[in-house]
PDB file of N, CA and C in Angstrom:
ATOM      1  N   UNK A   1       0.845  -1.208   0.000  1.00  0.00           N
ATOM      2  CA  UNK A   1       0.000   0.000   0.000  1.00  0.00           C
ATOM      3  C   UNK A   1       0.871   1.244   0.000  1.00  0.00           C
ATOM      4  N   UNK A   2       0.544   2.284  -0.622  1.00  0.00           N
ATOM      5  CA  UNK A   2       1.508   3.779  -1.176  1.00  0.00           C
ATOM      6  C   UNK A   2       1.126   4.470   0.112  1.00  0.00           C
ATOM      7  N   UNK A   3       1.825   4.584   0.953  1.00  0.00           N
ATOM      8  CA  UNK A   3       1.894   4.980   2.325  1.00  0.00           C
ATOM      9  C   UNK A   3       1.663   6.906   2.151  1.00  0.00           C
ATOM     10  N   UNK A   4       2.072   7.567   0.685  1.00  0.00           N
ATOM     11  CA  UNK A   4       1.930   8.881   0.620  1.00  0.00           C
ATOM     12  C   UNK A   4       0.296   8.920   0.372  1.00  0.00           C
ATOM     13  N   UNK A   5      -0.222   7.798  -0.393  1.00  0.00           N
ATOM     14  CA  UNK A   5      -1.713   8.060  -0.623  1.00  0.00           C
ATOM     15  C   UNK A   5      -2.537   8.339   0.784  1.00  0.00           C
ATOM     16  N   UNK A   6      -1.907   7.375   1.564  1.00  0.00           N
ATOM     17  CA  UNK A   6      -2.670   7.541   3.039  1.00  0.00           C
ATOM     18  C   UNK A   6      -2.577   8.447   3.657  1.00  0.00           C
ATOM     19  N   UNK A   7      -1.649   9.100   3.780  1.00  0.00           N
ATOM     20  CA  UNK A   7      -1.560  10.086   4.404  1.00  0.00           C
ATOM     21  C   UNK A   7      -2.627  11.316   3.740  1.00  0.00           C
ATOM     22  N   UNK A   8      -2.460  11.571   2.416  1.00  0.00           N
ATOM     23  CA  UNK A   8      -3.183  12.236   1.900  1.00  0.00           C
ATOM     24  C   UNK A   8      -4.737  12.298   2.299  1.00  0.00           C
ATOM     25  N   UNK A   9      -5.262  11.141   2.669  1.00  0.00           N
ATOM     26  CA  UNK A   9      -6.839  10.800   3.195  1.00  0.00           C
ATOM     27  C   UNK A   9      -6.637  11.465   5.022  1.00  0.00           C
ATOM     28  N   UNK A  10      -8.135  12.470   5.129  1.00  0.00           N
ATOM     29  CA  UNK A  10      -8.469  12.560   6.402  1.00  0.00           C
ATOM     30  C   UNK A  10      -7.785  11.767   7.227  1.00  0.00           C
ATOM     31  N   UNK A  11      -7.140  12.423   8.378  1.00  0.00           N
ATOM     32  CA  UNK A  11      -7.055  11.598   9.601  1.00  0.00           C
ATOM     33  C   UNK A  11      -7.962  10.868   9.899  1.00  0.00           C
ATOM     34  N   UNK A  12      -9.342  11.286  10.327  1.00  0.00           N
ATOM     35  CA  UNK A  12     -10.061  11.157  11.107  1.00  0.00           C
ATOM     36  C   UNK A  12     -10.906   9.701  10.316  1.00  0.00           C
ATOM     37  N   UNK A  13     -10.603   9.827   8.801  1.00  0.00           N
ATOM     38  CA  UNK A  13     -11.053   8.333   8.387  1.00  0.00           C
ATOM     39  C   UNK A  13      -9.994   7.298   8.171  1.00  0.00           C
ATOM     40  N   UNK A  14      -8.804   7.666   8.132  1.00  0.00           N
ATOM     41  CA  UNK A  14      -8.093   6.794   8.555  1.00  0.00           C
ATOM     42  C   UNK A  14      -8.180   6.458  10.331  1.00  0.00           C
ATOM     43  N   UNK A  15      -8.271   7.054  11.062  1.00  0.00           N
ATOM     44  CA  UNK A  15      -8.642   6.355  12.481  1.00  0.00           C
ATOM     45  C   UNK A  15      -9.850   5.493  12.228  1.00  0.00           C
ATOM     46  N   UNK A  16     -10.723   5.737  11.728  1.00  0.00           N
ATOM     47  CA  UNK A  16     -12.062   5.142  11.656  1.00  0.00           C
ATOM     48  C   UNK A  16     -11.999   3.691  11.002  1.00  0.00           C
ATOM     49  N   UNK A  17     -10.882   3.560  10.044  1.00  0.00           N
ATOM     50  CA  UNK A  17     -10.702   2.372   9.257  1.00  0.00           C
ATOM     51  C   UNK A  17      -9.757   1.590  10.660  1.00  0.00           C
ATOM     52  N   UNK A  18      -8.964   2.168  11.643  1.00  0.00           N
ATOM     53  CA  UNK A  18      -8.164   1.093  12.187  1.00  0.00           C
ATOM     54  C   UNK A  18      -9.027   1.090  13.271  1.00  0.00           C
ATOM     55  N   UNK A  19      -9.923   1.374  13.476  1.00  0.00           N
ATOM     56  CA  UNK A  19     -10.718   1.423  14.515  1.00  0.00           C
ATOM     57  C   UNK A  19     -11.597   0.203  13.778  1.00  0.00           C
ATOM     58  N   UNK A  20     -12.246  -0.109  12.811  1.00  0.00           N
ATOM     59  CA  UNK A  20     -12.914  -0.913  12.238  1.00  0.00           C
ATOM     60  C   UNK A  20     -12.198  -2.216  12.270  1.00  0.00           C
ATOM     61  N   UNK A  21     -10.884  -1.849  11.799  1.00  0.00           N
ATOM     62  CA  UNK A  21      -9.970  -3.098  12.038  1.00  0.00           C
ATOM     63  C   UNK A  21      -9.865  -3.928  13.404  1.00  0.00           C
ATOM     64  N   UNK A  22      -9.788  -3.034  14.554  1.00  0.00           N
ATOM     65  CA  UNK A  22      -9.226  -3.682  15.511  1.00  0.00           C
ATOM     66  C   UNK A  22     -10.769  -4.314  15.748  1.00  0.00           C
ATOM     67  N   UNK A  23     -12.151  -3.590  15.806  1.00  0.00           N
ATOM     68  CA  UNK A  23     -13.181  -4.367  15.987  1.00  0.00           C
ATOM     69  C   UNK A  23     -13.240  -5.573  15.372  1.00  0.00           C
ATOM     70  N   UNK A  24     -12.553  -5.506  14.144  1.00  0.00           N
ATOM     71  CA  UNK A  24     -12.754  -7.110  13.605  1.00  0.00           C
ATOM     72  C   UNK A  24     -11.526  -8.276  14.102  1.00  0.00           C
ATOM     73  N   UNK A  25     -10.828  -7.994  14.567  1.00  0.00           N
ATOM     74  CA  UNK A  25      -9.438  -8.254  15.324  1.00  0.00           C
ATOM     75  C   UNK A  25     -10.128  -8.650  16.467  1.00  0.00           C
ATOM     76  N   UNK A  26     -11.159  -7.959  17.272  1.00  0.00           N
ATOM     77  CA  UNK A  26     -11.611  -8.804  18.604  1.00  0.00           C
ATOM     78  C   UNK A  26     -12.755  -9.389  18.472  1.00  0.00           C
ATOM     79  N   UNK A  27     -13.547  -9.376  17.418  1.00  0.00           N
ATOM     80  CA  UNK A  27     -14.626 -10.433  17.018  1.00  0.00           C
ATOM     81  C   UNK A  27     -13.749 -11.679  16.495  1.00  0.00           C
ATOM     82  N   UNK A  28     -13.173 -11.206  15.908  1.00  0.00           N
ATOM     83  CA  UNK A  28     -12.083 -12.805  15.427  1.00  0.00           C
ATOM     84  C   UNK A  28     -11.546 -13.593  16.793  1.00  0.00           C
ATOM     85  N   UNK A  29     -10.929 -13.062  17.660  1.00  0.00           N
ATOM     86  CA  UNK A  29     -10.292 -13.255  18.818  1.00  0.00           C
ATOM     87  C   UNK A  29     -11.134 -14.270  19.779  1.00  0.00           C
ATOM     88  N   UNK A  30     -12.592 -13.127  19.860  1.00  0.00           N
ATOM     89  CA  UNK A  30     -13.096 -13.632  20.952  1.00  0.00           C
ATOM     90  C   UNK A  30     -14.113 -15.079  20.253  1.00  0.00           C
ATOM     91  N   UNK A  31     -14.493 -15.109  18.990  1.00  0.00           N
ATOM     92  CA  UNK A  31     -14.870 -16.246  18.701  1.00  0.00           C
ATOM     93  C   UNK A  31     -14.439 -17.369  18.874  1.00  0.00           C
ATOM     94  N   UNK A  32     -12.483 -17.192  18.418  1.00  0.00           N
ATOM     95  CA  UNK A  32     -11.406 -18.170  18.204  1.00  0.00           C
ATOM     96  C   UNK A  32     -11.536 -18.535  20.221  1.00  0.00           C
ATOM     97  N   UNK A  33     -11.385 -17.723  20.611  1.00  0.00           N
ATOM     98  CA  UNK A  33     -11.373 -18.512  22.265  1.00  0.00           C
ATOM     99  C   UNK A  33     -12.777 -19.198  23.087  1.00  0.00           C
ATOM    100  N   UNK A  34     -13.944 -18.318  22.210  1.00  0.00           N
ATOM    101  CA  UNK A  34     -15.384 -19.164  22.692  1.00  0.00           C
ATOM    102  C   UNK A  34     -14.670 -20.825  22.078  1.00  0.00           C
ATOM    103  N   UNK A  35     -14.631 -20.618  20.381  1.00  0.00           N
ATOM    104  CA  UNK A  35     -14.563 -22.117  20.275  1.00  0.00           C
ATOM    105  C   UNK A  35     -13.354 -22.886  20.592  1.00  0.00           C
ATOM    106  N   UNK A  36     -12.137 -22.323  21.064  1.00  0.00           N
ATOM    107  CA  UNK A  36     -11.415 -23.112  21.898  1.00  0.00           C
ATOM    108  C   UNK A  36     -12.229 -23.781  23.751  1.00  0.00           C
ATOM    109  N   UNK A  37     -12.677 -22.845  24.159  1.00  0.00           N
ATOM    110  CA  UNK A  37     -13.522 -23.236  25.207  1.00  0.00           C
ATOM    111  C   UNK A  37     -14.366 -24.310  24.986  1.00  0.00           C
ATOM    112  N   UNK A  38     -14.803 -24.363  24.266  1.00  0.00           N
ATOM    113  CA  UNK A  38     -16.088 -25.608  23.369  1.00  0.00           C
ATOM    114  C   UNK A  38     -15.566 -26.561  23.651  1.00  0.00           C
ATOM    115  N   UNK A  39     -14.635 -26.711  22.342  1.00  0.00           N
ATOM    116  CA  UNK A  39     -12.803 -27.727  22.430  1.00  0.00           C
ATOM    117  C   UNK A  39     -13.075 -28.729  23.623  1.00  0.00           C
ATOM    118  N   UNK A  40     -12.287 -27.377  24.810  1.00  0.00           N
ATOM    119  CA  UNK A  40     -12.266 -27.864  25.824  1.00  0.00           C
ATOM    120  C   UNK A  40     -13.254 -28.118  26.818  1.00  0.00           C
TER     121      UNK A  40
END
């Protein structure tokens, strides 16, 4: 990814995109450990 393009875009929607990210980062997370719990 062209790291000058990003910068060029709003801050405030680039926060919004890693903010989206990390939400999907702890829906992934916390699923992966419900179904390890299952597992076990």
């Amino acid at each position: 990814m062209d790291h000058v393009a990003m910068d060029n875009r709003p801050k405030h929607h680039v926060q919004r995109e890693k903010g989206l990210l990390l939400i999907e980062h702890d829906r992934a997370f916390c699923d992966n450990m419900a179904t390890k719990t299952i597992l076990l």
